[in-house]
N, C-alpha and C. Protein backbone atom coordinates (compact mmCIF):
# COMPACT_ATOMS: atom_id res chain seq x y z
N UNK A 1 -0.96 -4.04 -2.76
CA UNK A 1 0.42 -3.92 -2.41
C UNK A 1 0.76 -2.44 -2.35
N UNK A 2 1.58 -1.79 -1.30
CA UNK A 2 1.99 -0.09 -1.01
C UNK A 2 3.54 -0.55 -0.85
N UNK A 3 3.87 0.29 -1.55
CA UNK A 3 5.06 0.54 -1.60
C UNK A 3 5.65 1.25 -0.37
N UNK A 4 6.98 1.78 0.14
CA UNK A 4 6.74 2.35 1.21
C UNK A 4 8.09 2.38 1.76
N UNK A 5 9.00 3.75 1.73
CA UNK A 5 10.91 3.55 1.82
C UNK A 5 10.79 3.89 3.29
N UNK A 6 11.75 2.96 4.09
CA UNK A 6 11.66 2.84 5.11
C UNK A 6 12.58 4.30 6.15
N UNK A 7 13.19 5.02 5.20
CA UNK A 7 13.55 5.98 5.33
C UNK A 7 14.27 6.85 4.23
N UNK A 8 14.57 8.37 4.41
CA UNK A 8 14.46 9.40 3.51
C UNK A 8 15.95 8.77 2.94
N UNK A 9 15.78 9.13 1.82
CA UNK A 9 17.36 9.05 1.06
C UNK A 9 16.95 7.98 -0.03
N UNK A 10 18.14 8.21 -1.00
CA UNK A 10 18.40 6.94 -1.93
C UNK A 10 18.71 5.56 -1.37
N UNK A 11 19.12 5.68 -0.09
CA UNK A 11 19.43 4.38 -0.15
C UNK A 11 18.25 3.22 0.56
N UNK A 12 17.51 3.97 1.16
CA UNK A 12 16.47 3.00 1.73
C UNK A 12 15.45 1.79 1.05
N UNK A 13 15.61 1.28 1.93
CA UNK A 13 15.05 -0.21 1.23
C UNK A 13 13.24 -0.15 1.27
N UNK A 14 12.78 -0.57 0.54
CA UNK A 14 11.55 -0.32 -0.13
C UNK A 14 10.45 -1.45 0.38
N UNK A 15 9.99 -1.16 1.13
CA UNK A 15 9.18 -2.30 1.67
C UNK A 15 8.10 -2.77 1.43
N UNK A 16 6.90 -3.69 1.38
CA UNK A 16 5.90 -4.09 0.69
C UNK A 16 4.92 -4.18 1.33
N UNK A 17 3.76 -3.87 1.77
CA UNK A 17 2.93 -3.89 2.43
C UNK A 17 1.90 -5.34 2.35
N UNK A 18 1.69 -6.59 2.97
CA UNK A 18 0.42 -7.21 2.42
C UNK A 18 -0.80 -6.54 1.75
N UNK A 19 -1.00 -7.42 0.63
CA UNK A 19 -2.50 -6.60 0.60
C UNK A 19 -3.25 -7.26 1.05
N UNK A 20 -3.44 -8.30 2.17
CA UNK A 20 -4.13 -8.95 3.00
C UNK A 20 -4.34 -7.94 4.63
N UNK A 21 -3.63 -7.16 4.35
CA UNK A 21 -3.05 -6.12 5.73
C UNK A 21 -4.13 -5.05 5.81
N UNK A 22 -5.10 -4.61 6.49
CA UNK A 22 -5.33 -3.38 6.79
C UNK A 22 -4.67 -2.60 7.51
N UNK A 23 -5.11 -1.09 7.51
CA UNK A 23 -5.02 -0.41 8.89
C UNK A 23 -6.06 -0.28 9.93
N UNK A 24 -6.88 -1.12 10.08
CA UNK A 24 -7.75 -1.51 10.99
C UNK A 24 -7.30 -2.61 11.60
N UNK A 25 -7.05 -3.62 11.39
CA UNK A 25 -6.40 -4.39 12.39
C UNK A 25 -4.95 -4.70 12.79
N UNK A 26 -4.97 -5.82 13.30
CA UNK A 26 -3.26 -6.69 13.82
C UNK A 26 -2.75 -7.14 13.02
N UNK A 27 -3.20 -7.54 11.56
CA UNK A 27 -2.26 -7.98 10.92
C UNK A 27 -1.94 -7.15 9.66
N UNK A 28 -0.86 -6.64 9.60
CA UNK A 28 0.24 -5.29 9.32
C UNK A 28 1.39 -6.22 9.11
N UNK A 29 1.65 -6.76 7.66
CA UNK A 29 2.94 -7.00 7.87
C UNK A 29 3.63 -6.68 6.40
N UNK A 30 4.80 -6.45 6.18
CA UNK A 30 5.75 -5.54 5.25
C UNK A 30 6.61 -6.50 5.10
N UNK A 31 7.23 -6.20 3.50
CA UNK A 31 8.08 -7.07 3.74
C UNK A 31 9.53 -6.47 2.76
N UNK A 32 10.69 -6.83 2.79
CA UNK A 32 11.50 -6.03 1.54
C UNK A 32 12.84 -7.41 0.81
N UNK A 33 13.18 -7.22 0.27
CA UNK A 33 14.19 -8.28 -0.47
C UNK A 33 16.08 -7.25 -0.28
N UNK A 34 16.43 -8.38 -0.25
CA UNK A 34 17.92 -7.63 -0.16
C UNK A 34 19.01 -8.95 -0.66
N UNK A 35 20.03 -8.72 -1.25
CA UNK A 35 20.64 -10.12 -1.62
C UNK A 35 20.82 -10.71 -0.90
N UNK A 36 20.81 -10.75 0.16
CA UNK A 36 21.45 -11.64 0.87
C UNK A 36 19.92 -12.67 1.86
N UNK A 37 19.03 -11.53 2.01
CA UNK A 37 18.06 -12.42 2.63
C UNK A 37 16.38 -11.21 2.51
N UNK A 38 15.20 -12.12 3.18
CA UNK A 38 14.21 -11.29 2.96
C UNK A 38 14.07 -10.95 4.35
N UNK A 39 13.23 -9.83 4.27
CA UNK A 39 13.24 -9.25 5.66
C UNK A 39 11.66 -8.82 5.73
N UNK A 40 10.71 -9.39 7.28
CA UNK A 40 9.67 -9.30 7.38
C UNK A 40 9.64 -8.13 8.64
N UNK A 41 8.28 -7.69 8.93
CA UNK A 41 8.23 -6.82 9.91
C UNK A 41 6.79 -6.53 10.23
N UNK A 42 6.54 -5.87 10.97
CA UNK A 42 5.11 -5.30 11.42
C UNK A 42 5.08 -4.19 11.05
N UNK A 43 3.94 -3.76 10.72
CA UNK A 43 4.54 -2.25 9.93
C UNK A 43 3.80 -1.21 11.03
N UNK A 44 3.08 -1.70 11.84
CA UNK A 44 2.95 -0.70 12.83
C UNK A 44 3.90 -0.55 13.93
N UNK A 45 4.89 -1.17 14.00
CA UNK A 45 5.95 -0.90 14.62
C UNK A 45 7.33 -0.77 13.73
N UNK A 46 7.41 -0.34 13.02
CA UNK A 46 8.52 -0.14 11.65
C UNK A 46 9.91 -0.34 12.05
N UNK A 47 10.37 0.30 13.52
CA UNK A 47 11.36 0.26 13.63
C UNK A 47 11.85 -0.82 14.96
N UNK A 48 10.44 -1.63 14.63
CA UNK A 48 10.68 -3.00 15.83
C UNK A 48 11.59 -4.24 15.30
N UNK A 49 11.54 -4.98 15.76
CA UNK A 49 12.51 -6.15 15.61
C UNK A 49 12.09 -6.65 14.14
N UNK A 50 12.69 -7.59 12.95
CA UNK A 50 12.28 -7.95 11.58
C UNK A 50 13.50 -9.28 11.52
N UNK A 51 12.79 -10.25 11.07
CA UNK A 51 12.71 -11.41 10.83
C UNK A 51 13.31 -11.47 9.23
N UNK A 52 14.36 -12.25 9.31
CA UNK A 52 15.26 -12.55 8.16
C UNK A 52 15.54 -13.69 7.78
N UNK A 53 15.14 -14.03 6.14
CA UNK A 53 14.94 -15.41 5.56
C UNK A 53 15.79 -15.50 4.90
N UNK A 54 16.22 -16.65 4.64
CA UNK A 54 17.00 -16.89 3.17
C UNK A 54 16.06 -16.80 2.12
N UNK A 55 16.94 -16.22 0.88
CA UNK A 55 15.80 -16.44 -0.02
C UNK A 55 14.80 -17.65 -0.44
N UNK A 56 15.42 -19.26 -0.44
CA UNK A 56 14.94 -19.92 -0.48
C UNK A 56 14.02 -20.00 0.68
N UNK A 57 14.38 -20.01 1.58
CA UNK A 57 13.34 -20.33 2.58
C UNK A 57 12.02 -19.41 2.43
N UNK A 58 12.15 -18.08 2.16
CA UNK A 58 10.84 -17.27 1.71
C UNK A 58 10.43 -17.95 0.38
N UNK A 59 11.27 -18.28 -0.19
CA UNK A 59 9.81 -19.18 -1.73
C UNK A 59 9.75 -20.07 -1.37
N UNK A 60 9.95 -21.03 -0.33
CA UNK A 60 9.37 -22.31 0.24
C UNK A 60 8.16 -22.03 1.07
N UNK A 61 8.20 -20.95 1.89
CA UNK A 61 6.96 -20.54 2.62
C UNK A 61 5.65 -19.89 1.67
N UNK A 62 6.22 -18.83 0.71
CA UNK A 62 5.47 -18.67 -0.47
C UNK A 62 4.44 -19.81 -0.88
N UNK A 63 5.59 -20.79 -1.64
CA UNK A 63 4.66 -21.60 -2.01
C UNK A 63 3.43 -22.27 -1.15
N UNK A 64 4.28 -22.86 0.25
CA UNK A 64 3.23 -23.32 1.06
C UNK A 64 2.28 -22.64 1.76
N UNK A 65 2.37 -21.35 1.73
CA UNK A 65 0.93 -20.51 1.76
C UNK A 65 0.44 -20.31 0.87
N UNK A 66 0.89 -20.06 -0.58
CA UNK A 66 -0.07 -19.67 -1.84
C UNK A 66 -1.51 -21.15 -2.07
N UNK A 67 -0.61 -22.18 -1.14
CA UNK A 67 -1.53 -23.34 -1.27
C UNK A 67 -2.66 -23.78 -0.41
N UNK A 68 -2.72 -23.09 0.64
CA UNK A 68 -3.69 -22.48 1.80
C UNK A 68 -4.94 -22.04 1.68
């Protein structure tokens, strides 16, 4: 897991890197928490489009991948 502020300042949100993720391939994906929802992304495109969960819905997917 890399830590990783998505921009300079205090206020930037702190994003998570898979540790399933290299930098050798396509799958690059980041992820960060915010109250209101989780937010996914590609991290080789950082400032591309990002996908927003409810929290429940990210520990429902959690679980059903941790079971994979």
């Amino acid at each position: 897991m890399t830590l990783k502020p998505s921009a300079p300042g205090g206020s930037a949100l702190e994003w998570i890197k898979s540790s399933y993720s290299s930098n050798d391939g396509p799958e690059c994906v980041e992820i960060t928490a915010t109250p209101a929802a989780v937010l996914v992304r590609d991290s080789k495109n950082a400032q591309g489009p990002r996908l927003a969960l409810a929290p429940t819905a990210w520990a429902d997917f959690v679980a059903y991948a941790s079971e994979r």
